[in-house]
PDB file of N, CA and C in Angstrom:
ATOM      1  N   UNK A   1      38.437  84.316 113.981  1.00  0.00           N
ATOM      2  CA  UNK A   1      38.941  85.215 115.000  1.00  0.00           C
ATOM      3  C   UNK A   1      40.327  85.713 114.568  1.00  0.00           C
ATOM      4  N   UNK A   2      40.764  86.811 114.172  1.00  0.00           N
ATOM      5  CA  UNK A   2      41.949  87.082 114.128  1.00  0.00           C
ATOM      6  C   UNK A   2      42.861  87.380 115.212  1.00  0.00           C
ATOM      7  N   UNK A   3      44.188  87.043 114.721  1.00  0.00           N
ATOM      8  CA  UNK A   3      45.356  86.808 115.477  1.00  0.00           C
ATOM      9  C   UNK A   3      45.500  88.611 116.220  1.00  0.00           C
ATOM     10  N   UNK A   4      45.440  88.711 117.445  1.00  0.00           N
ATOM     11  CA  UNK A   4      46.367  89.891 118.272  1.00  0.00           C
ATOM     12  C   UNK A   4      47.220  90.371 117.870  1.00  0.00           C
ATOM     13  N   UNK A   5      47.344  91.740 117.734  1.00  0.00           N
ATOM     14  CA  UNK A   5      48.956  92.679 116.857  1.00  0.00           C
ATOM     15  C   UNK A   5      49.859  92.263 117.282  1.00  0.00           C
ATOM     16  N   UNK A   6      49.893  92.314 118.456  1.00  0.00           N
ATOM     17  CA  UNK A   6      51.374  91.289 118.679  1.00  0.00           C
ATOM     18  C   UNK A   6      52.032  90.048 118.160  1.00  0.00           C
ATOM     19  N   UNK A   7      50.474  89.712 118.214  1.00  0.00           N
ATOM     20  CA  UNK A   7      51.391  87.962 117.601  1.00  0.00           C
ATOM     21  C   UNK A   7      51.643  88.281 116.159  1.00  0.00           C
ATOM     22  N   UNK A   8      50.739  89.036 115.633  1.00  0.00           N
ATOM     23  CA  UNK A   8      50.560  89.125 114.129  1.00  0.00           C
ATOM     24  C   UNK A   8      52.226  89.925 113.926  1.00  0.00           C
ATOM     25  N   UNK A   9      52.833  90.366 114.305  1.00  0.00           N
ATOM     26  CA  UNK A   9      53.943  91.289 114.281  1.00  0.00           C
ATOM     27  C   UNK A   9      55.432  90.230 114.722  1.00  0.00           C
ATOM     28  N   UNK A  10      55.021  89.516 115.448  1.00  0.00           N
ATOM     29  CA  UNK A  10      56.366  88.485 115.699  1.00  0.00           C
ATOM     30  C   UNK A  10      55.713  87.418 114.398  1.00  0.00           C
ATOM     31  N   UNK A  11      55.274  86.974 113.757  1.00  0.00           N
ATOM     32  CA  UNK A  11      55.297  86.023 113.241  1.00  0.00           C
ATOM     33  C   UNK A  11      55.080  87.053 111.374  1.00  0.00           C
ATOM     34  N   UNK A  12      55.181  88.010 111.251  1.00  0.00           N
ATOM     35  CA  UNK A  12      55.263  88.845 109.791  1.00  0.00           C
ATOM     36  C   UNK A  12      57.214  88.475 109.130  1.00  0.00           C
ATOM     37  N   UNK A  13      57.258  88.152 108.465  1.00  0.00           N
ATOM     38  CA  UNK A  13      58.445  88.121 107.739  1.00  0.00           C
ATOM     39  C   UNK A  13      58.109  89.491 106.323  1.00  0.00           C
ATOM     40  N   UNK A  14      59.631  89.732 107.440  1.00  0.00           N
ATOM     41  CA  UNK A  14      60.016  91.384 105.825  1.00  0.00           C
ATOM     42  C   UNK A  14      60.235  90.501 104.889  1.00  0.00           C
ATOM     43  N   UNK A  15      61.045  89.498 104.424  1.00  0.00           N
ATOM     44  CA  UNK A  15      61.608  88.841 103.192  1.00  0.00           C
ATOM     45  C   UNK A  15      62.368  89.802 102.848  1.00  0.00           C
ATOM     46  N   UNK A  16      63.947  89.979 103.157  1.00  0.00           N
ATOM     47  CA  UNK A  16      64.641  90.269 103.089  1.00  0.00           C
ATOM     48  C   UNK A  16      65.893  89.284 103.106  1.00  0.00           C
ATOM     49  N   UNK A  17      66.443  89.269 101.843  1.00  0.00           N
ATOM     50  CA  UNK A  17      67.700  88.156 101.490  1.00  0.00           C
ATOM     51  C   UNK A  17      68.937  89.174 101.087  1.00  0.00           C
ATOM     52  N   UNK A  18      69.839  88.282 101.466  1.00  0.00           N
ATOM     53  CA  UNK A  18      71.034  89.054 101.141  1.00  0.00           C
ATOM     54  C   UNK A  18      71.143  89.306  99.466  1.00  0.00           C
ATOM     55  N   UNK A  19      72.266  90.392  99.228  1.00  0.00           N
ATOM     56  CA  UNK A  19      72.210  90.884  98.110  1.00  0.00           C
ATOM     57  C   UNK A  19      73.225  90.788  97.475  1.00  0.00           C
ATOM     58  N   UNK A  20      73.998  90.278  96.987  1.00  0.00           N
ATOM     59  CA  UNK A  20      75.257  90.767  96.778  1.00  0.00           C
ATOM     60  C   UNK A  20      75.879  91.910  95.710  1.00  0.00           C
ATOM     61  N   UNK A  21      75.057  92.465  95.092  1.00  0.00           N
ATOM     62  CA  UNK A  21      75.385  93.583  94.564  1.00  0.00           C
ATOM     63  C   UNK A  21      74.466  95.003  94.569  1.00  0.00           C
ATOM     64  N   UNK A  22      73.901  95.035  95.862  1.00  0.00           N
ATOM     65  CA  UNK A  22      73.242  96.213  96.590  1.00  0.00           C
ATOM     66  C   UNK A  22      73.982  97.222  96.812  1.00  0.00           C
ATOM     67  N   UNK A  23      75.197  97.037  97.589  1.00  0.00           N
ATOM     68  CA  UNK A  23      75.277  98.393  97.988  1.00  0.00           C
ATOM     69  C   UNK A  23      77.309  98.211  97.098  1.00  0.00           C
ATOM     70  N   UNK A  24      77.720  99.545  96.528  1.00  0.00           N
ATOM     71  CA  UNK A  24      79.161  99.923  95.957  1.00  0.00           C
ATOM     72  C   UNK A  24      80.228  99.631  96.865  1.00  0.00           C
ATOM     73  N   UNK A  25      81.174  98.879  96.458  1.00  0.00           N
ATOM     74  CA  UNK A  25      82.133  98.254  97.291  1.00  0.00           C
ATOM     75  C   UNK A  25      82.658  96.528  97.907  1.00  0.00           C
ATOM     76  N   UNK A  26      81.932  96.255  97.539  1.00  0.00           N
ATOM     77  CA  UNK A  26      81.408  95.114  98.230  1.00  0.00           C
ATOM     78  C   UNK A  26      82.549  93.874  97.690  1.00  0.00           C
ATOM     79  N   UNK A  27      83.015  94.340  96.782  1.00  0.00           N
ATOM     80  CA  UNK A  27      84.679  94.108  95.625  1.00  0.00           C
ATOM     81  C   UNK A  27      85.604  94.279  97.212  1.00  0.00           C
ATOM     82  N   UNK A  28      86.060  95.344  97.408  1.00  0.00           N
ATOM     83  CA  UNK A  28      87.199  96.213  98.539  1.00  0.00           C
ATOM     84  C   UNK A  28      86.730  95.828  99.661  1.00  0.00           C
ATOM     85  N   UNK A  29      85.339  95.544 100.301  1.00  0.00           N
ATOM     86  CA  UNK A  29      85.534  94.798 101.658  1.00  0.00           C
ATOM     87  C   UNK A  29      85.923  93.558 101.204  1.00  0.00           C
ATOM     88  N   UNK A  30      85.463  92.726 100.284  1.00  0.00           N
ATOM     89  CA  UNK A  30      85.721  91.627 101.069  1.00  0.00           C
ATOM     90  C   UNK A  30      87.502  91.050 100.350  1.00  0.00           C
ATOM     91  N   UNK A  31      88.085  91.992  99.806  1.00  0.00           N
ATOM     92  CA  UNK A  31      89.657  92.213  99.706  1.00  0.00           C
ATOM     93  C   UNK A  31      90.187  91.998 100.868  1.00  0.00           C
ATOM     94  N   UNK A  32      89.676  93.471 101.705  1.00  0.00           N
ATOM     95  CA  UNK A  32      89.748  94.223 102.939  1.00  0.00           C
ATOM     96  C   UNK A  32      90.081  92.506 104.477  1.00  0.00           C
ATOM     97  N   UNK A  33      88.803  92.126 103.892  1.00  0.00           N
ATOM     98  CA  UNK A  33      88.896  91.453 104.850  1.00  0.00           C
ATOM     99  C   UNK A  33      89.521  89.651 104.885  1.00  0.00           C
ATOM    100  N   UNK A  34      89.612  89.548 103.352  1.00  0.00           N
ATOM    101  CA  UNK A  34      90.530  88.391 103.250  1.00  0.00           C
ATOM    102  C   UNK A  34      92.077  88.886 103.695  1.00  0.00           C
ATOM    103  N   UNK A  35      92.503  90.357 103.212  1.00  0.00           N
ATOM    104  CA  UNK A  35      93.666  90.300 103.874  1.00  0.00           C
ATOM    105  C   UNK A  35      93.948  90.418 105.425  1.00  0.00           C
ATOM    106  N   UNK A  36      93.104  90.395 106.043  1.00  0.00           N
ATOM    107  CA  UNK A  36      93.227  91.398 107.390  1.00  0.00           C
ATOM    108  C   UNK A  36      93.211  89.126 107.931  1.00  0.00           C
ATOM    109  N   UNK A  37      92.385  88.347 107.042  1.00  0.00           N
ATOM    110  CA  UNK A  37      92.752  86.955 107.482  1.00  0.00           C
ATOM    111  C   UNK A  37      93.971  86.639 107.421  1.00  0.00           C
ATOM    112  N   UNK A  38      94.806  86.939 106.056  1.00  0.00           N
ATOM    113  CA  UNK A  38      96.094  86.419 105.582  1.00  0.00           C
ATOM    114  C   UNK A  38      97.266  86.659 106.789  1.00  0.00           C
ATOM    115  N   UNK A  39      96.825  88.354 107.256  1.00  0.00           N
ATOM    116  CA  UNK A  39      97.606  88.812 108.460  1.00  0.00           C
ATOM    117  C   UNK A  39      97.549  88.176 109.225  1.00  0.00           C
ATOM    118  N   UNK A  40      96.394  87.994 109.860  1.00  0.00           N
ATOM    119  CA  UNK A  40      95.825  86.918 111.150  1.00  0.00           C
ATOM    120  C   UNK A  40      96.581  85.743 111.230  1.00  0.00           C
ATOM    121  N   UNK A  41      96.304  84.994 110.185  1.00  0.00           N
ATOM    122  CA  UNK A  41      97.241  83.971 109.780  1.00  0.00           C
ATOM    123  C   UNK A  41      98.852  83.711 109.936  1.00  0.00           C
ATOM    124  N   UNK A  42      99.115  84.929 109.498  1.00  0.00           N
ATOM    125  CA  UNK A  42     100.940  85.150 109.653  1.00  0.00           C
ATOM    126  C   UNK A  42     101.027  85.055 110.893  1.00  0.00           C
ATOM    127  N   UNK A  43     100.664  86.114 111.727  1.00  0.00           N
ATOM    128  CA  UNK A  43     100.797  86.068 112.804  1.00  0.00           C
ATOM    129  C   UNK A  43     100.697  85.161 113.650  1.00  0.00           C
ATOM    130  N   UNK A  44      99.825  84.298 113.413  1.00  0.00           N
ATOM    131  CA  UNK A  44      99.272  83.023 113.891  1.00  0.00           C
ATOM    132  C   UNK A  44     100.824  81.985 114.089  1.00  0.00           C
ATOM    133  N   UNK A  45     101.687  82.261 112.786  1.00  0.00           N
ATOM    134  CA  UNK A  45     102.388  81.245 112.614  1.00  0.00           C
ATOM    135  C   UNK A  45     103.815  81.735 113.299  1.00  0.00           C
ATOM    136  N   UNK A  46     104.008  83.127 113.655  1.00  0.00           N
ATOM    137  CA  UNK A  46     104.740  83.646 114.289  1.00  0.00           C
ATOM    138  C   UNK A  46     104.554  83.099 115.984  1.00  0.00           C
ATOM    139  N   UNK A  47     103.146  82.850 116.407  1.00  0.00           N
ATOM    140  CA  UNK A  47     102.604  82.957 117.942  1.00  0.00           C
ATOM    141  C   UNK A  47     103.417  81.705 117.811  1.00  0.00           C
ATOM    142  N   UNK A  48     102.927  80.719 116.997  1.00  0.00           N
ATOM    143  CA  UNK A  48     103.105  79.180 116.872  1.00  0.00           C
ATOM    144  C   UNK A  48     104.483  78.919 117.459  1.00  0.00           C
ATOM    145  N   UNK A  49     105.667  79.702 116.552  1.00  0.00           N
ATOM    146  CA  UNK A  49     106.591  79.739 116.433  1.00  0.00           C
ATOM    147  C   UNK A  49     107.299  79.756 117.639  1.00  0.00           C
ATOM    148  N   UNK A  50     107.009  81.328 118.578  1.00  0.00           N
ATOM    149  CA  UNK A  50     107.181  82.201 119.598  1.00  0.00           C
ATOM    150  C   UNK A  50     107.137  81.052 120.785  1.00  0.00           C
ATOM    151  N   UNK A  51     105.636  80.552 120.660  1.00  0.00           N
ATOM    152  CA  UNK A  51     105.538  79.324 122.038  1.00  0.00           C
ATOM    153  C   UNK A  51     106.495  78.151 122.138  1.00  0.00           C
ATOM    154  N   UNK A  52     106.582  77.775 120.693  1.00  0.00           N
ATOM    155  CA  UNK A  52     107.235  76.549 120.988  1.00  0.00           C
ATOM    156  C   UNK A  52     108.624  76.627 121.376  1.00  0.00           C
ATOM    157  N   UNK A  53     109.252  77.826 121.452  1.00  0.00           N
ATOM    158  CA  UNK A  53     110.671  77.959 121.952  1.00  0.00           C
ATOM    159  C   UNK A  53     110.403  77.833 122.978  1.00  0.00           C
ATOM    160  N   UNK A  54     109.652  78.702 123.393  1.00  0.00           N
ATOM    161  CA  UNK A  54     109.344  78.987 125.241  1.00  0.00           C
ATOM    162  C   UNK A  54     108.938  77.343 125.616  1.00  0.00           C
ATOM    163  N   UNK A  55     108.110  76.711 125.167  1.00  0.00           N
ATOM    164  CA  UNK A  55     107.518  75.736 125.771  1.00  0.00           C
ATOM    165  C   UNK A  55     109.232  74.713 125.859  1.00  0.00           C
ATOM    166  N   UNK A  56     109.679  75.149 124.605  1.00  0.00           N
ATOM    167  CA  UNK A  56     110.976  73.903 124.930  1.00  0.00           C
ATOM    168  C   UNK A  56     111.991  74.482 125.467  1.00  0.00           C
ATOM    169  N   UNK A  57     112.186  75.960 125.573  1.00  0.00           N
ATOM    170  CA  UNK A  57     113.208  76.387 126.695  1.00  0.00           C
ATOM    171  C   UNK A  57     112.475  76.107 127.997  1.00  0.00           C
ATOM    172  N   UNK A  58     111.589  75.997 128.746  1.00  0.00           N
ATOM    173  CA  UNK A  58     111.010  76.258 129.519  1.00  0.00           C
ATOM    174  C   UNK A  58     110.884  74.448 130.057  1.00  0.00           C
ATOM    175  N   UNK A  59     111.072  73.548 129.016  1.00  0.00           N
ATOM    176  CA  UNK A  59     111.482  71.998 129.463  1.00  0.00           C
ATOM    177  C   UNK A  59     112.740  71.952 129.862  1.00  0.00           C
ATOM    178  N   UNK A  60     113.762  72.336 129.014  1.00  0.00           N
ATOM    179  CA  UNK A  60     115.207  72.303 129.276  1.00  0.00           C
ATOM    180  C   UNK A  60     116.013  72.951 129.736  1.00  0.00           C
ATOM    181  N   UNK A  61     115.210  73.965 130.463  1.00  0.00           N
ATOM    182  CA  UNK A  61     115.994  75.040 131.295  1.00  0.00           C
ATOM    183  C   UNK A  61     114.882  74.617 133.307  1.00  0.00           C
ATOM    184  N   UNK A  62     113.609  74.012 133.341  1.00  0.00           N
ATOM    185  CA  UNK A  62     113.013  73.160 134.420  1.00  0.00           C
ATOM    186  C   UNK A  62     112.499  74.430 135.093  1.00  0.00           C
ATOM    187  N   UNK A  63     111.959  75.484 134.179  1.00  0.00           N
ATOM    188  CA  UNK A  63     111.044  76.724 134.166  1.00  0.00           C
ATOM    189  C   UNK A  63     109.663  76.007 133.853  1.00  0.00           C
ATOM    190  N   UNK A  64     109.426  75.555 135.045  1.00  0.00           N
ATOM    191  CA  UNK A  64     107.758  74.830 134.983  1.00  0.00           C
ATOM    192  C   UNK A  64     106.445  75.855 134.148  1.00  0.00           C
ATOM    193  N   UNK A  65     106.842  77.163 134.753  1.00  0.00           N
ATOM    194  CA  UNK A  65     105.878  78.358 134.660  1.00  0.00           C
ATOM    195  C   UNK A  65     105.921  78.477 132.951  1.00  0.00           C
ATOM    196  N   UNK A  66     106.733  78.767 132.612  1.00  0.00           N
ATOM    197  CA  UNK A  66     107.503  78.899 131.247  1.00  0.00           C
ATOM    198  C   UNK A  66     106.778  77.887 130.418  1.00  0.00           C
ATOM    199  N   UNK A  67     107.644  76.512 130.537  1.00  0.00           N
ATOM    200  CA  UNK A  67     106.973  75.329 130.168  1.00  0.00           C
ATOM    201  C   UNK A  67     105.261  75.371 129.886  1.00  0.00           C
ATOM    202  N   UNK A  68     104.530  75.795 130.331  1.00  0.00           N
ATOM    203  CA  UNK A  68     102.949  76.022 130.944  1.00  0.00           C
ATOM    204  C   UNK A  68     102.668  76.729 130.170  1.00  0.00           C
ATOM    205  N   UNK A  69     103.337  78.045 129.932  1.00  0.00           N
ATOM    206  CA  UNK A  69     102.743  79.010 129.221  1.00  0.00           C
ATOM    207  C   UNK A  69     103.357  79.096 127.682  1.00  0.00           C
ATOM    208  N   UNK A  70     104.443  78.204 127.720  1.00  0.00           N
ATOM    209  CA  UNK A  70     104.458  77.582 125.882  1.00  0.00           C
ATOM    210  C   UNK A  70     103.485  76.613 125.136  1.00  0.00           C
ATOM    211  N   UNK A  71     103.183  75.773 126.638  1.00  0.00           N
ATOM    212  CA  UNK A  71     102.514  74.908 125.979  1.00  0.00           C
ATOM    213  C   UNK A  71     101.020  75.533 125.290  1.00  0.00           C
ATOM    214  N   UNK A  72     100.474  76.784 126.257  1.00  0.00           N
ATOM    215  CA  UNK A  72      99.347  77.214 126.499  1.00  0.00           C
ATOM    216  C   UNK A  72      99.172  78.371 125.183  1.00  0.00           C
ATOM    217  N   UNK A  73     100.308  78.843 124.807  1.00  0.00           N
ATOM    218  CA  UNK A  73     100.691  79.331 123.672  1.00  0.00           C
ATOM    219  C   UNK A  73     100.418  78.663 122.271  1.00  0.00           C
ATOM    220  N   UNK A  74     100.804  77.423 122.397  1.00  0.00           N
ATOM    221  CA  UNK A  74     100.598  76.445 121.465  1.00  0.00           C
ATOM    222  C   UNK A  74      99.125  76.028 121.028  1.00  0.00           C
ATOM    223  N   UNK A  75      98.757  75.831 122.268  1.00  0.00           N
ATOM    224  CA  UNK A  75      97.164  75.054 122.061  1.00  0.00           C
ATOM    225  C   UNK A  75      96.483  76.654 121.578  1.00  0.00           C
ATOM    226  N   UNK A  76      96.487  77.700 121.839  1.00  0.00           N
ATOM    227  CA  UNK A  76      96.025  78.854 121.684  1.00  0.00           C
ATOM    228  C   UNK A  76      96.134  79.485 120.810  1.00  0.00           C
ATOM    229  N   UNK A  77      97.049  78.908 119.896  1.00  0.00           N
ATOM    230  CA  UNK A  77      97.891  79.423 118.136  1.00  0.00           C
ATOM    231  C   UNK A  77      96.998  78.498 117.305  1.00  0.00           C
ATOM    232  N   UNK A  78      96.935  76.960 117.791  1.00  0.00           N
ATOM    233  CA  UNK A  78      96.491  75.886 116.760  1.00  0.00           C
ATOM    234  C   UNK A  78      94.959  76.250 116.920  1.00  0.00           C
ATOM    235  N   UNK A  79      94.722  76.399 117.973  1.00  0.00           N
ATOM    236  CA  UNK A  79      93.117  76.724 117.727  1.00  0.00           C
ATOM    237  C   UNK A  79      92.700  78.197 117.183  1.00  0.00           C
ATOM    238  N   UNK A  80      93.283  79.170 117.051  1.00  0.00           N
ATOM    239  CA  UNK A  80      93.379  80.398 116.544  1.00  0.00           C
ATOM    240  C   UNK A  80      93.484  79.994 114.871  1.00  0.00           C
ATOM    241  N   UNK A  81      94.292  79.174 114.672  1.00  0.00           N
ATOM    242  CA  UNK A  81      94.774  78.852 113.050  1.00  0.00           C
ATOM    243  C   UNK A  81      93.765  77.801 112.399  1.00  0.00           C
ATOM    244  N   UNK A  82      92.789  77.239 113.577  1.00  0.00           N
ATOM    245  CA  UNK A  82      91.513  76.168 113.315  1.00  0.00           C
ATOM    246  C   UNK A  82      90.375  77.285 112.549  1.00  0.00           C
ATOM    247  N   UNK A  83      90.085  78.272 113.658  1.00  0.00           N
ATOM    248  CA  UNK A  83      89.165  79.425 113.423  1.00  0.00           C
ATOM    249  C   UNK A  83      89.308  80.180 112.078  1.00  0.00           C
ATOM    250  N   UNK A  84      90.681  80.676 111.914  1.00  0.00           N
ATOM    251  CA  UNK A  84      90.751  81.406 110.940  1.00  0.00           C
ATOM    252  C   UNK A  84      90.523  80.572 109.139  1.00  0.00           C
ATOM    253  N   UNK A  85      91.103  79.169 109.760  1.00  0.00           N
ATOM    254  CA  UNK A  85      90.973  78.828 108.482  1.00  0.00           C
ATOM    255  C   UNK A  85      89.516  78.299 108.177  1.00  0.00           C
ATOM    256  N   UNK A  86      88.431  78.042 109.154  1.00  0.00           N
ATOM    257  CA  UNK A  86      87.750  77.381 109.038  1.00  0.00           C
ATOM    258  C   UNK A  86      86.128  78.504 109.482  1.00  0.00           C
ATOM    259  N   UNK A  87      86.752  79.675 108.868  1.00  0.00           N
ATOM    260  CA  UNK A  87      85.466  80.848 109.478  1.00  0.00           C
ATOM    261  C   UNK A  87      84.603  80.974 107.858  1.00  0.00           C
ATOM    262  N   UNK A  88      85.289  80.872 106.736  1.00  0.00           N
ATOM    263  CA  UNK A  88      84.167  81.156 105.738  1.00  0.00           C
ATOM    264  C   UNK A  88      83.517  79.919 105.936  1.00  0.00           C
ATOM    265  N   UNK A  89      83.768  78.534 106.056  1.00  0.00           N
ATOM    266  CA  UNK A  89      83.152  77.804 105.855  1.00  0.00           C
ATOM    267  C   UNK A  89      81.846  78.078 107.447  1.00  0.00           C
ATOM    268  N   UNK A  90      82.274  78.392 108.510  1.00  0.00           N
ATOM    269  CA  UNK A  90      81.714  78.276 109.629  1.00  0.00           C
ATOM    270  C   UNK A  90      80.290  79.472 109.112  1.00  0.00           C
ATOM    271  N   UNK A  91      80.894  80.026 108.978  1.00  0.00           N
ATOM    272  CA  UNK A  91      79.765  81.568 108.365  1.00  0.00           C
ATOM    273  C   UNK A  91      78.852  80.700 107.416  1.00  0.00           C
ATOM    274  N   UNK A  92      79.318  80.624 106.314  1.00  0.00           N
ATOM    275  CA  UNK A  92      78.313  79.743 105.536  1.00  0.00           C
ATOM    276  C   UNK A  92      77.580  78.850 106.221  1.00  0.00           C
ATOM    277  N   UNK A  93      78.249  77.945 107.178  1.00  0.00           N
ATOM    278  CA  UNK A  93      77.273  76.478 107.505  1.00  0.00           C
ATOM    279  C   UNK A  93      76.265  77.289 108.173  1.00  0.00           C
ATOM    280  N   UNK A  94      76.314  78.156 109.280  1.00  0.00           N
ATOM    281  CA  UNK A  94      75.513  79.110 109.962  1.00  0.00           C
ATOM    282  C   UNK A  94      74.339  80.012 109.086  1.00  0.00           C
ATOM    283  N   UNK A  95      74.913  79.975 108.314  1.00  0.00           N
ATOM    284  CA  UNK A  95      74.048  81.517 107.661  1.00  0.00           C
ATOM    285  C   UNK A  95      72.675  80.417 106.886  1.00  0.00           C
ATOM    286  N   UNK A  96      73.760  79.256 106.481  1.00  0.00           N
ATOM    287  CA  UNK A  96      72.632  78.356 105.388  1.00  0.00           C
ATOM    288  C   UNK A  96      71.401  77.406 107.050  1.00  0.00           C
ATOM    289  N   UNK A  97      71.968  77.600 108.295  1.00  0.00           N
ATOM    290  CA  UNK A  97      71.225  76.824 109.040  1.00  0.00           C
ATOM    291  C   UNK A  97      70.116  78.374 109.327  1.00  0.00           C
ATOM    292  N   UNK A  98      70.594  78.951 109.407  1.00  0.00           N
ATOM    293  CA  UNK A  98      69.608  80.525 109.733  1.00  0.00           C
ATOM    294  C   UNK A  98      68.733  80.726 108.658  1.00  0.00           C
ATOM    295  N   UNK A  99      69.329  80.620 107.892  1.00  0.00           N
ATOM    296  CA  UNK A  99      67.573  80.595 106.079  1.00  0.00           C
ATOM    297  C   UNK A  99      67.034  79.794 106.270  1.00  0.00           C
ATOM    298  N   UNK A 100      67.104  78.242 106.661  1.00  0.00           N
ATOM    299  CA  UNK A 100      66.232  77.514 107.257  1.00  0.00           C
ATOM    300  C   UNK A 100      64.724  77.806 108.423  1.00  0.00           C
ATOM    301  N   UNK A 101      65.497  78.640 109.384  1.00  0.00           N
ATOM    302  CA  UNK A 101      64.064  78.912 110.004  1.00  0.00           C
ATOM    303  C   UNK A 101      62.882  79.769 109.701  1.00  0.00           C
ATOM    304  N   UNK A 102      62.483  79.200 109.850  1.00  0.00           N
ATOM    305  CA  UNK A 102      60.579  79.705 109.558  1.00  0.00           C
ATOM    306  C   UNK A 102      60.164  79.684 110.762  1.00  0.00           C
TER     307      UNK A 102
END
């Protein structure tokens, strides 16, 4: 008995794998986009920077609000600086759990 077009159509694999030298450029994005990390990064260490004054003016001046939103600054820089450093590897672990399914 054969399978219904439908099913036969969700269960067809194109076989399509990534390429890495398909399409011209592929050099300049990913330049493009290691620097646009490096930026990310700087900045990152600027936010870092930025909060922790506030968080410690904001102790020693008894600016609760202040205090709150350095601290919140902080946790929001270190986890920003978790992501950035830890996205090629995150992409990879992902991409290699996604070729897995069948």
């Amino acid at each position: 008995m054969p399978l219904p077009d439908p099913i036969f159509r969700l269960a067809y694999d194109p076989g399509i794998q990534p390429n890495e030298g398909g399409l011209p450029g592929l050099s300049v994005l990913k330049q493009v986009v290691g620097s646009m990390n490096l930026f990310a990064i700087v900045a990152v260490v600027g936010a870092l920077a930025i909060s922790s004054c506030v968080w410690a003016w904001g102790h020693h001046s008894g600016g609760h609000q202040a205090e709150a939103n350095g601290k919140k600054g902080v946790l929001v820089s270190l986890g920003s600086a978790l992501l950035l450093g830890a996205a090629n590897g995150m992409v990879a672990f992902f991409s290699t759990l996604g070729s897995q399914v069948h």
